[in-house]
C-alpha atoms as a PDB file:
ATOM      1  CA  UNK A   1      18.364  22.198  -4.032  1.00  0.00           C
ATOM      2  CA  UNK A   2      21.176  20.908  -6.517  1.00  0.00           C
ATOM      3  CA  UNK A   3      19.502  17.889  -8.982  1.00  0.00           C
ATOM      4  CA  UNK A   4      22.823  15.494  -8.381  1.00  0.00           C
ATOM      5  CA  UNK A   5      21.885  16.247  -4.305  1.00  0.00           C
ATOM      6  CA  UNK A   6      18.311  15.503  -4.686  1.00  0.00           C
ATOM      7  CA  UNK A   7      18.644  12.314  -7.022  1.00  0.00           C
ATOM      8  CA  UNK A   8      16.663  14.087 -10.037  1.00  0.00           C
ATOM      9  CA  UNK A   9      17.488  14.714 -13.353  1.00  0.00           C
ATOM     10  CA  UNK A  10      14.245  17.286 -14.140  1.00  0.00           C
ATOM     11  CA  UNK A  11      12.053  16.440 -16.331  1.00  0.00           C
ATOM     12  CA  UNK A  12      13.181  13.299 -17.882  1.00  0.00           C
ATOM     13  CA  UNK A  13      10.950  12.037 -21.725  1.00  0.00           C
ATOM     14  CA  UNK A  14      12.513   8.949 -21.891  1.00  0.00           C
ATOM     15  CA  UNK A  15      10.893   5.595 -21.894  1.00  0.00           C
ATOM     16  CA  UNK A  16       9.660   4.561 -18.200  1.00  0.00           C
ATOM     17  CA  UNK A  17      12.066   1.852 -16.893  1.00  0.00           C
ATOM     18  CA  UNK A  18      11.457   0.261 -13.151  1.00  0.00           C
ATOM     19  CA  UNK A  19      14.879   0.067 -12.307  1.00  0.00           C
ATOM     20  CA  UNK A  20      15.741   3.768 -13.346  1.00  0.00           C
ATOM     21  CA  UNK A  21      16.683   6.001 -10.482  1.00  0.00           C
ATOM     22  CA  UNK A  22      14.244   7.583  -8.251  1.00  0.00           C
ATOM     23  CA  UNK A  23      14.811  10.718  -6.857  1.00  0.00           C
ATOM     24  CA  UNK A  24      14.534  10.738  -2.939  1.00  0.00           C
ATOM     25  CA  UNK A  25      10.466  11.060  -2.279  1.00  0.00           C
ATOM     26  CA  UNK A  26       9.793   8.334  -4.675  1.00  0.00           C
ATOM     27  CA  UNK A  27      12.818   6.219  -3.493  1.00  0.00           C
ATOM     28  CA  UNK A  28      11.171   6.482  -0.108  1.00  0.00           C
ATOM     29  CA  UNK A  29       7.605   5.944  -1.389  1.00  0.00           C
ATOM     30  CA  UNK A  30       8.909   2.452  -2.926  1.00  0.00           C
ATOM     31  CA  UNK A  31      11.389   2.069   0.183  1.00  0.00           C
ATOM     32  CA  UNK A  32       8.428   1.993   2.402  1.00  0.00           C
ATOM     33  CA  UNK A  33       7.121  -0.895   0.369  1.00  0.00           C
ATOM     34  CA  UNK A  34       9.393  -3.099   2.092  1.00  0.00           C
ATOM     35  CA  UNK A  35       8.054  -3.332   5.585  1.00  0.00           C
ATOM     36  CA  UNK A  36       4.685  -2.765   4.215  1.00  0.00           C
ATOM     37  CA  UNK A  37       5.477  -5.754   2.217  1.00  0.00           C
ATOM     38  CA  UNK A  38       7.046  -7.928   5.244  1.00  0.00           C
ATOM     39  CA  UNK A  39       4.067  -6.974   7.397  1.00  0.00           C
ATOM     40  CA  UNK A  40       1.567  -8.387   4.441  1.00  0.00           C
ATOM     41  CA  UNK A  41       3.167 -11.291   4.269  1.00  0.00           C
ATOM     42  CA  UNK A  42       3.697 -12.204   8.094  1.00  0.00           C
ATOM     43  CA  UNK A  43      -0.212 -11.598   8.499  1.00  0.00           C
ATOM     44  CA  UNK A  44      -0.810 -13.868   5.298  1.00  0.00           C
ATOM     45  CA  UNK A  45       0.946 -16.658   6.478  1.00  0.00           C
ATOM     46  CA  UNK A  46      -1.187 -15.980   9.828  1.00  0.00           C
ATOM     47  CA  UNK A  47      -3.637 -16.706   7.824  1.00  0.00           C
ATOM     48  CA  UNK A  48      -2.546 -19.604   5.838  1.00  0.00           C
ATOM     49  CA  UNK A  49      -2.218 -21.561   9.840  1.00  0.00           C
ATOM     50  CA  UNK A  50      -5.723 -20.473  10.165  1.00  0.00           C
ATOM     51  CA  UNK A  51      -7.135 -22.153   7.607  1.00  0.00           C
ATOM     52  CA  UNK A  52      -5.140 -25.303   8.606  1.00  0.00           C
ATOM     53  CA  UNK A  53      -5.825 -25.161  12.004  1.00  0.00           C
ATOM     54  CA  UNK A  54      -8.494 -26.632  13.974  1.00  0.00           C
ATOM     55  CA  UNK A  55     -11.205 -25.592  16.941  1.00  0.00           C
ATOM     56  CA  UNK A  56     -10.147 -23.439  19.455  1.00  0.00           C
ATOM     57  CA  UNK A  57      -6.770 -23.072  18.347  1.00  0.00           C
ATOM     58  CA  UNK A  58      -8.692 -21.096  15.468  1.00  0.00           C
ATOM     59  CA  UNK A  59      -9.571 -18.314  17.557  1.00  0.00           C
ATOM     60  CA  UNK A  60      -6.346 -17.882  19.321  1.00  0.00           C
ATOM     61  CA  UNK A  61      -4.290 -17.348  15.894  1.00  0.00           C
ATOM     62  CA  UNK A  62      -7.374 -15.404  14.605  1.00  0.00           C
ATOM     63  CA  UNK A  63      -6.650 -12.977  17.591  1.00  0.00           C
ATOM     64  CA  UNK A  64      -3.079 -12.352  16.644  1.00  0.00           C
ATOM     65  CA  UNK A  65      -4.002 -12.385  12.822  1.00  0.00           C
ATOM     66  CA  UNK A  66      -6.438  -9.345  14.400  1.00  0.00           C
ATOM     67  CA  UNK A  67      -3.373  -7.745  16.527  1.00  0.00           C
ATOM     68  CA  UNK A  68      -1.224  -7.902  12.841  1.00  0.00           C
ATOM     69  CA  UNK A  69      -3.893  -6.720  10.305  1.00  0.00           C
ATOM     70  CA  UNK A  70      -4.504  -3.632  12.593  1.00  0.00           C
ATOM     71  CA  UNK A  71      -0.528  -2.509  13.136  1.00  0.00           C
ATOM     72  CA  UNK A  72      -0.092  -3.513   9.433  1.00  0.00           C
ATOM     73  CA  UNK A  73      -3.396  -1.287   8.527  1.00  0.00           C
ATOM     74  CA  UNK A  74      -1.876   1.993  10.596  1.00  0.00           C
ATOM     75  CA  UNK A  75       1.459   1.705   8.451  1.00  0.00           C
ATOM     76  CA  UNK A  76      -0.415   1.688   5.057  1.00  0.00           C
ATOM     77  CA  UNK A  77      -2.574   4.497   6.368  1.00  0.00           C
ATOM     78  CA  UNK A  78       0.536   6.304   7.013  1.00  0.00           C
ATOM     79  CA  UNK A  79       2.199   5.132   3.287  1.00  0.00           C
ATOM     80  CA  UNK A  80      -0.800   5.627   1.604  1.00  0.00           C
ATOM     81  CA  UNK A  81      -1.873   9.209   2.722  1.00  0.00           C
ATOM     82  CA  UNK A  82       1.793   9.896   1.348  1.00  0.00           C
ATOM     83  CA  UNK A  83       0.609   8.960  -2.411  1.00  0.00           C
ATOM     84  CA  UNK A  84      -2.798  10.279  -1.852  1.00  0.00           C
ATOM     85  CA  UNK A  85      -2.527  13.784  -0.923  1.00  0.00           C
ATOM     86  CA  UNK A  86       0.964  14.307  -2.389  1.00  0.00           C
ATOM     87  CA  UNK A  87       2.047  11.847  -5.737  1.00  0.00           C
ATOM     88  CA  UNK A  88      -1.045  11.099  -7.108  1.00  0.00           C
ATOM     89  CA  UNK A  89      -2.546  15.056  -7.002  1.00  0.00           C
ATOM     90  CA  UNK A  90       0.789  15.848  -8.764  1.00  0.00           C
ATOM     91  CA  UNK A  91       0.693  13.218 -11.506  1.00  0.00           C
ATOM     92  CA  UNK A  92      -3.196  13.815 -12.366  1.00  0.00           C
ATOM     93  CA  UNK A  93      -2.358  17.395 -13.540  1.00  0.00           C
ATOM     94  CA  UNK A  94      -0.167  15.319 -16.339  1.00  0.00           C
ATOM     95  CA  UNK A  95      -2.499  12.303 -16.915  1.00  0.00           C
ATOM     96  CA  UNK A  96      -5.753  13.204 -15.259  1.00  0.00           C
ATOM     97  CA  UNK A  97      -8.004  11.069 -12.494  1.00  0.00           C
ATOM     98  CA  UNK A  98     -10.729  10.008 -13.860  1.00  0.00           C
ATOM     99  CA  UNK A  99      -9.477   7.071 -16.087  1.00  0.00           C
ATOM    100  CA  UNK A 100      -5.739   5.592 -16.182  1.00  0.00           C
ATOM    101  CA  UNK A 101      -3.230   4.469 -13.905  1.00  0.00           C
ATOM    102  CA  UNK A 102      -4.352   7.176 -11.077  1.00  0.00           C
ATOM    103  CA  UNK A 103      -8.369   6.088 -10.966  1.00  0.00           C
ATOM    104  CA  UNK A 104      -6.644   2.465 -10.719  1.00  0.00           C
ATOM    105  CA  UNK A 105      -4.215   3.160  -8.149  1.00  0.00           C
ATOM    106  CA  UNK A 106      -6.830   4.890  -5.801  1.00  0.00           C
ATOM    107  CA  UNK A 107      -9.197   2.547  -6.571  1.00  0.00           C
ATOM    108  CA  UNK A 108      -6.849  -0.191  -5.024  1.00  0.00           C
ATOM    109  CA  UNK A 109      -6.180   1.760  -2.458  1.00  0.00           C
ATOM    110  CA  UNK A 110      -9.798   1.919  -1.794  1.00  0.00           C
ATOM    111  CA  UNK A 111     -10.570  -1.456  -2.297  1.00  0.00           C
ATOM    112  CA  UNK A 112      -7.489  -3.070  -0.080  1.00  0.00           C
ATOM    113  CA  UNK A 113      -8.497  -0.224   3.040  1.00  0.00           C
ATOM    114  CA  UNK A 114     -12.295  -1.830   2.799  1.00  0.00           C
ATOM    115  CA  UNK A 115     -11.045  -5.557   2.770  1.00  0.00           C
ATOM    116  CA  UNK A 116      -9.055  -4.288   6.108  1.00  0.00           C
ATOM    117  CA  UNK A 117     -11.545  -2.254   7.410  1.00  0.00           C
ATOM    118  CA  UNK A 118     -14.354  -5.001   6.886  1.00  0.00           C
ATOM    119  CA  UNK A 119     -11.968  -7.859   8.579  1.00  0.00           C
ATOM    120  CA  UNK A 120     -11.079  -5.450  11.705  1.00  0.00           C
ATOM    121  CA  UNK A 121     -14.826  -4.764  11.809  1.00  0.00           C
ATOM    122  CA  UNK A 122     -15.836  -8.117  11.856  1.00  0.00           C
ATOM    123  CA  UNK A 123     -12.698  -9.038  14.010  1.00  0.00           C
ATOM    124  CA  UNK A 124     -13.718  -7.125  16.701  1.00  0.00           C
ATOM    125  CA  UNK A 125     -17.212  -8.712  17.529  1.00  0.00           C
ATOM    126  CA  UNK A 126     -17.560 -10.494  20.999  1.00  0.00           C
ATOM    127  CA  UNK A 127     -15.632 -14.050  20.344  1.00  0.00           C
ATOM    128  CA  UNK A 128     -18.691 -16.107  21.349  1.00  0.00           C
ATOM    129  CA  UNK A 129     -21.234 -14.580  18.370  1.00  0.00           C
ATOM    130  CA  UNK A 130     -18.003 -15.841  15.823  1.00  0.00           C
ATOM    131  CA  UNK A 131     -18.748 -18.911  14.370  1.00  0.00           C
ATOM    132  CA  UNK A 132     -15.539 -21.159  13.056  1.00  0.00           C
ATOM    133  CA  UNK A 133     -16.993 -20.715   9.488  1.00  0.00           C
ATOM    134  CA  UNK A 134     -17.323 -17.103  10.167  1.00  0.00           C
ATOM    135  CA  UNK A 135     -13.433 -16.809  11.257  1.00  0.00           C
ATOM    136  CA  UNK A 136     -12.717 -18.029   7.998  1.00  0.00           C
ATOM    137  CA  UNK A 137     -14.524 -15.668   5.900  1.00  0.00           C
ATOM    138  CA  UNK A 138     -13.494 -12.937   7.911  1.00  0.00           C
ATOM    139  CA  UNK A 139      -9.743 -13.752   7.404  1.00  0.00           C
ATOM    140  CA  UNK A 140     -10.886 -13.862   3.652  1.00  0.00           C
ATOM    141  CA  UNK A 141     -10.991 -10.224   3.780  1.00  0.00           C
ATOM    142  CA  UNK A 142      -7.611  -9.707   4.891  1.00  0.00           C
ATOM    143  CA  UNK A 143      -6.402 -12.365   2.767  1.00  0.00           C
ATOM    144  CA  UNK A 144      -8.031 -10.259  -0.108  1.00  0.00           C
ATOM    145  CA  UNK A 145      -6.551  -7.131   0.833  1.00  0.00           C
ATOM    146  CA  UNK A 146      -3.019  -9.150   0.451  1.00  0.00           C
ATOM    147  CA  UNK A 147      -4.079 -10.088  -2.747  1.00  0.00           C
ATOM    148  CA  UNK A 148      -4.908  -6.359  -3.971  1.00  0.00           C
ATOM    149  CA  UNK A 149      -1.716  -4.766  -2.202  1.00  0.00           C
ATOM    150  CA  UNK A 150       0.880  -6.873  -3.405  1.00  0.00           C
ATOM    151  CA  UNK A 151      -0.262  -6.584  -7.429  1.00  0.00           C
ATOM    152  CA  UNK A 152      -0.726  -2.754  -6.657  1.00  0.00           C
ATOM    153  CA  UNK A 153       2.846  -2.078  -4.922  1.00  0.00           C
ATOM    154  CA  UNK A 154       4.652  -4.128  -7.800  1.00  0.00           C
ATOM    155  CA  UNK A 155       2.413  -1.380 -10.277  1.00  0.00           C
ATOM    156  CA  UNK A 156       2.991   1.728  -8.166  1.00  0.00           C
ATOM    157  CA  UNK A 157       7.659   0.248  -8.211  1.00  0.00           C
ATOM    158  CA  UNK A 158       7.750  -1.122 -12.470  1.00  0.00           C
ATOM    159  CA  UNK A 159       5.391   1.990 -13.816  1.00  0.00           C
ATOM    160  CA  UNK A 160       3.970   4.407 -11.771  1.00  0.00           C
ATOM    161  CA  UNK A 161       6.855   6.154  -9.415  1.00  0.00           C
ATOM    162  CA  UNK A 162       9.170   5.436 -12.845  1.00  0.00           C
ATOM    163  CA  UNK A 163       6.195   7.065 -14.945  1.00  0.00           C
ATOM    164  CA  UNK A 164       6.135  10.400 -12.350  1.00  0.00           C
ATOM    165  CA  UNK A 165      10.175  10.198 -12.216  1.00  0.00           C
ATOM    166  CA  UNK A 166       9.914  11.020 -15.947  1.00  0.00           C
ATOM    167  CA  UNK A 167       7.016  13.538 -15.757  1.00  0.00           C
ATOM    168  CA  UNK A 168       7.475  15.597 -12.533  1.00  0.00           C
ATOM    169  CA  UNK A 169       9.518  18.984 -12.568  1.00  0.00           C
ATOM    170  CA  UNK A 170      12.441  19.457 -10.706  1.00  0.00           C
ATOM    171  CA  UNK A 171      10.404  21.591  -8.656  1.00  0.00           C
ATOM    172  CA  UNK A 172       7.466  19.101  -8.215  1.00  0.00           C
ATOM    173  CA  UNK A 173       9.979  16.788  -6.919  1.00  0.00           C
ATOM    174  CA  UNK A 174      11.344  19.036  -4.380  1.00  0.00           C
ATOM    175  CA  UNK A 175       7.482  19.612  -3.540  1.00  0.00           C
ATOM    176  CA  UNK A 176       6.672  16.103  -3.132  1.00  0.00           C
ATOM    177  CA  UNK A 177       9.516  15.535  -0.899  1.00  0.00           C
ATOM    178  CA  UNK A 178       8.956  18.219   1.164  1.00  0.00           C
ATOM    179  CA  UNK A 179       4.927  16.670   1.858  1.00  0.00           C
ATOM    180  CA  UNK A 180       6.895  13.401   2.648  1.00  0.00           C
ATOM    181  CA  UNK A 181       8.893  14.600   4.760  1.00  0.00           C
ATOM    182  CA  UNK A 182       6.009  16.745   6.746  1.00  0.00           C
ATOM    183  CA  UNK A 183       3.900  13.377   6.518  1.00  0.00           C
END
């Protein structure tokens, strides 16, 4: 595959800069952020009329705040599985896993898919053992998973996909689109 084709320059030293170009995997990995981040913030401000709202009317915008967390949870599976088994694998043979920006970014990944998994958990219970008090620190979780996902996709666009830009191969590139793609 020809470099200008693919978007890639090799292996580029320079300084990291977020609005350098991408070549295509990590264009799409940041690309993806978008409707990741439009789902987030539709099921935040979900949440937001929760907390205003009153009685019963609780529990009927808790059920579609349930219906959004869960399609917005099976996209970031998707998005995340993407960075898990293919970018951040590649990128620890340069900087390692145990400390540094790829025990962070898995560790946010980690934490945000609990927060999710512990409000659709929770979500799912029979309506009549959910307590109003309860629906609200139940949507905390998914609130908190927000909170998490929007600092860690603004890390992954200003340093980390401009950081692996600079330190993948050509080749490594061409691999990483190539688990994308298959993904």
């Amino acid at each position: 595959m020809n470099p200008t084709t693919f978007g890639c320059g090799g292996m580029n030293r320079g300084a990291s800069m977020p609005d350098m170009p991408l070549c295509a995997p990590l264009r799409q990995l940041k690309q993806e952020h978008l409707p990741l981040r439009k789902a987030m913030d539709i099921f935040y401000s979900t949440a937001e009329r929760l907390f205003e709202g009153s009685g019963t009317e609780r529990y009927d915008i808790f059920h579609t705040l349930r219906d959004q967390v869960a399609d917005f949870t099976e996209q970031l599976k998707k998005h995340s599985r993407k960075e898990d088994d293919g970018l951040f694998p590649m990128m620890a043979r340069y900087i390692g896993r145990e400390v540094g920006p790829i025990a962070v970014m898995e560790y946010e990944h980690e934490q945000a898919e609990q927060h999710l998994l512990r409000f659709l958990d929770a979500a799912d219970q029979d309506d009549s053992g959910i307590k109003v008090e309860d629906v609200k620190t139940i949507t905390g979780y998914a609130v908190q998973a927000y909170s998490i996902l929007t600092e860690h996709f603004s890390k992954e666009e200003n340093v980390l996909f401009p950081m692996a830009e600079n330190m993948l191969s050509l080749k490594e590139k061409e691999q990483l689109n190539n688990m994308i793609q298959e993904l």
